[in-house]
Protein backbone atom coordinates (compact mmCIF):
# COMPACT_ATOMS: atom_id res chain seq x y z
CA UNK A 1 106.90 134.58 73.17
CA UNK A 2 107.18 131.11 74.09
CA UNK A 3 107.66 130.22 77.91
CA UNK A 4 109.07 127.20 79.27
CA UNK A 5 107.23 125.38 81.81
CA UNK A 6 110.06 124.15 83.94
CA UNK A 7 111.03 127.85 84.52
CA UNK A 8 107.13 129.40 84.66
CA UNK A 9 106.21 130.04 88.27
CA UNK A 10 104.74 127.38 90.61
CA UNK A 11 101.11 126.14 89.38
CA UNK A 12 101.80 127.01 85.76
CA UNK A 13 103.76 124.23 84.57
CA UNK A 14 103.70 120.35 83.98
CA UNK A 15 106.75 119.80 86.74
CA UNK A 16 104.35 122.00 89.78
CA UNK A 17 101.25 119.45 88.49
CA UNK A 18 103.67 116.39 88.67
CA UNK A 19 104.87 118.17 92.02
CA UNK A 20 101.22 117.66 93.20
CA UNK A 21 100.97 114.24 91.71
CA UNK A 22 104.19 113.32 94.30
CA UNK A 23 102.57 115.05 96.74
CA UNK A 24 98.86 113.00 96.61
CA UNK A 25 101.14 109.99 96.55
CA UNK A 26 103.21 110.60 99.40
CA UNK A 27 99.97 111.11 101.23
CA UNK A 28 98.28 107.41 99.79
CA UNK A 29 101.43 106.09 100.84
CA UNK A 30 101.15 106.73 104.20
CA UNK A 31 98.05 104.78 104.64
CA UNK A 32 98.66 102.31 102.10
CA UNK A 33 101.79 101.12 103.79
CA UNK A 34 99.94 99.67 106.88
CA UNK A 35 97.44 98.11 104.61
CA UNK A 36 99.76 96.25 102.35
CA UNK A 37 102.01 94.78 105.39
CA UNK A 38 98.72 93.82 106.77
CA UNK A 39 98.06 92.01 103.45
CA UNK A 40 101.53 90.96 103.26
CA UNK A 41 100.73 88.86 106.47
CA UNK A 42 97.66 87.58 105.66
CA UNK A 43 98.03 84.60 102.34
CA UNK A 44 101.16 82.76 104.17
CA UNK A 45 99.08 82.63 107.48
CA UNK A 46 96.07 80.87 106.02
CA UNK A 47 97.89 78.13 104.11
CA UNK A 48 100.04 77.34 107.32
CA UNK A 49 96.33 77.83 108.99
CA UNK A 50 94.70 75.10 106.93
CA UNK A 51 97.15 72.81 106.83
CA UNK A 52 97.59 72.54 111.00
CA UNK A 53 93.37 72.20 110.44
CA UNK A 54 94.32 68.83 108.56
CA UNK A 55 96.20 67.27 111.17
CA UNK A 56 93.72 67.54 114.10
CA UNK A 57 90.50 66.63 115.52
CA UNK A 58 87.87 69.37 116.68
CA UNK A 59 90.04 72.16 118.45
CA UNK A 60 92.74 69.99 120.85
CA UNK A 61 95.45 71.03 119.17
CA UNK A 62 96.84 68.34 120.70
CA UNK A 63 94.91 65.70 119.22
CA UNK A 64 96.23 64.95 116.38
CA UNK A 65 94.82 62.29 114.35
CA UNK A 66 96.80 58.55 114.20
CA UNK A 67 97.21 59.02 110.32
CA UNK A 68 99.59 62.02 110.98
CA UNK A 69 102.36 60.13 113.05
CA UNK A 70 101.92 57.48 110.01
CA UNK A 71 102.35 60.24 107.49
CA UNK A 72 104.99 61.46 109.31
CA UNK A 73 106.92 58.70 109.63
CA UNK A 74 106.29 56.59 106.24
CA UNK A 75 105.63 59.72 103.75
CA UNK A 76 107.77 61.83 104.84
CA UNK A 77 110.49 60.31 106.53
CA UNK A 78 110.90 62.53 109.46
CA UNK A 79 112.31 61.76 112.75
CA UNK A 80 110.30 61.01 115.99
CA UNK A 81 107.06 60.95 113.29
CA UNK A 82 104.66 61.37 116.44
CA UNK A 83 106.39 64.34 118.31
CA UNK A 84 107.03 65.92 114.69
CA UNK A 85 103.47 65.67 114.02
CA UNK A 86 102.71 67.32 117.24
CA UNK A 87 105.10 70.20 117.05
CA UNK A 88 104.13 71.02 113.56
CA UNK A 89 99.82 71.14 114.62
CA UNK A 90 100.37 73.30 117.28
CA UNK A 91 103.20 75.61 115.27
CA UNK A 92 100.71 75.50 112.24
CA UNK A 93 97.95 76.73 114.52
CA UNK A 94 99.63 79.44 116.85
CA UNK A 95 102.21 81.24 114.30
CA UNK A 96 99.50 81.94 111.52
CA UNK A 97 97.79 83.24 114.55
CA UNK A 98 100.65 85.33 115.50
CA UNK A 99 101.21 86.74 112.12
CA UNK A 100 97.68 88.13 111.40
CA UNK A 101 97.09 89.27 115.16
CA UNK A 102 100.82 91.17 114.19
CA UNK A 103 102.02 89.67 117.72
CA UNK A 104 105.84 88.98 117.95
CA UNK A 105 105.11 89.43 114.17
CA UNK A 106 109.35 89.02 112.93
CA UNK A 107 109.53 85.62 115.36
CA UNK A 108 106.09 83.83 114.07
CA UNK A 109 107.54 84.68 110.01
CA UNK A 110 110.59 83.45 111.12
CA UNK A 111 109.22 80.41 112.39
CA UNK A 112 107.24 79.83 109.63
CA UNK A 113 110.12 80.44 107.30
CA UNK A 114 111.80 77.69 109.32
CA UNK A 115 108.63 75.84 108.66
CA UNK A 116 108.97 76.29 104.91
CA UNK A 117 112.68 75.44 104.62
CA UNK A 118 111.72 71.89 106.32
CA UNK A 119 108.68 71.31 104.02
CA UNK A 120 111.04 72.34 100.77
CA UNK A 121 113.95 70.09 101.97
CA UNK A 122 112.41 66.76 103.46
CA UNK A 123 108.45 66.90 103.06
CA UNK A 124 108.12 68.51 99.24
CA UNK A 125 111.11 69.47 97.17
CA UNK A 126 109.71 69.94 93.89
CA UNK A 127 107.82 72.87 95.08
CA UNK A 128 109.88 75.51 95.25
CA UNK A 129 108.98 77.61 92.34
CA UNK A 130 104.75 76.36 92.90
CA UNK A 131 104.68 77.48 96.26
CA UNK A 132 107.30 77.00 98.82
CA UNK A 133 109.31 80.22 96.99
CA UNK A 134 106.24 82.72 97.60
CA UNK A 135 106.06 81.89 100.75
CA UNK A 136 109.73 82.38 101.57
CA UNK A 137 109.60 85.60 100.13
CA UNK A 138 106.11 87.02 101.88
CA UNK A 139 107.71 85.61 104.92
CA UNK A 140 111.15 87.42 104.42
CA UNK A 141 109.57 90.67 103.86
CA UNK A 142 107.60 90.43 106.96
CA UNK A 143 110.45 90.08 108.74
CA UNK A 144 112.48 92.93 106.92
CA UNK A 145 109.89 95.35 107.37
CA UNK A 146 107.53 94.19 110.14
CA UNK A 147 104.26 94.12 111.13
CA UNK A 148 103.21 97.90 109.98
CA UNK A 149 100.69 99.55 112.26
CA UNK A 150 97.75 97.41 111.68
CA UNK A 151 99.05 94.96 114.39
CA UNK A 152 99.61 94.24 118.20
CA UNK A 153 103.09 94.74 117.49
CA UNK A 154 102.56 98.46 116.94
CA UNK A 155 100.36 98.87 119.78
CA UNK A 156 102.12 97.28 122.57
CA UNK A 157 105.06 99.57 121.30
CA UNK A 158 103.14 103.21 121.36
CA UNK A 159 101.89 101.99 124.43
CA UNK A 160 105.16 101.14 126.35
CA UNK A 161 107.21 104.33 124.69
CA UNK A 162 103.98 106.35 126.37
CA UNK A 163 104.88 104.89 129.94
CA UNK A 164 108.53 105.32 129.38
């Protein structure tokens, strides 16, 4: 007598092991999520990181070096070259900062996706598909789906729902 394993009680057949298999993977998921937004976070805010290195001296972030304004200005054509400069150190420094720390984790990707779209459109513009288009999209998602649990963001939220 043959018996078919969809109808074969639970345990028997190939759909209760791939019923297990869905179950082990609902389980990974829940602690894989947190990691990969955490990961998610992490490439974007180190090239923003580096590059607000480049354009100071020692820690000031508000030292920023005399060939900055120049490149500013000259290379890249943007407007008040010194106070652009400025703006874009700092910013460079404090949203990477924001977005690994998962601390007002949707308004530091959405500043650096502000970021991006003024490096694609005045600074770069033949990088879209070598960079600039990555990091839209990492920064998108962050912003579509947040910070996860592994940040700040998560924590300052349990802890004010507890008070509440």
């Amino acid at each position: 007598m043959n018996v078919d394993p969809l109808t074969t009680q639970a345990g028997d057949g190939w759909l209760a092991r791939l019923g297990a298999l869905d179950r082990l993977y609902a389980q990974a998921v829940t602690w894989l999520t947190p990691l990969a937004l955490f990961a998610l976070r992490l490439p974007v805010a180190v090239v923003f990181w580096r590059s607000g290195r480049t354009k100071v001296e020692g820690w000031n972030l508000f030292d920023v070096g005399p060939t900055q304004a120049f490149l500013f200005q000259h290379e890249f054509g943007m407007p008040f070259p010194a106070l652009t400069a400025q703006i874009t150190a700092v910013a460079e420094h404090v949203l990477p900062v924001m977005l690994v720390l998962g601390l007002a984790t949707r308004l530091g990707a959405a500043g650096m996706l502000v970021m991006t779209a003024v490096i694609q459109l005045f600074v770069f513009p033949g990088a879209w598909f070598s960079d600039h288009m990555w990091w839209a999209v990492v920064l998108f998602a962050v912003m579509a789906l947040g910070p996860g649990k592994i940040s700040l963001d998560h924590l300052l939220s349990r802890t004010l729902t507890r008070r509440t």
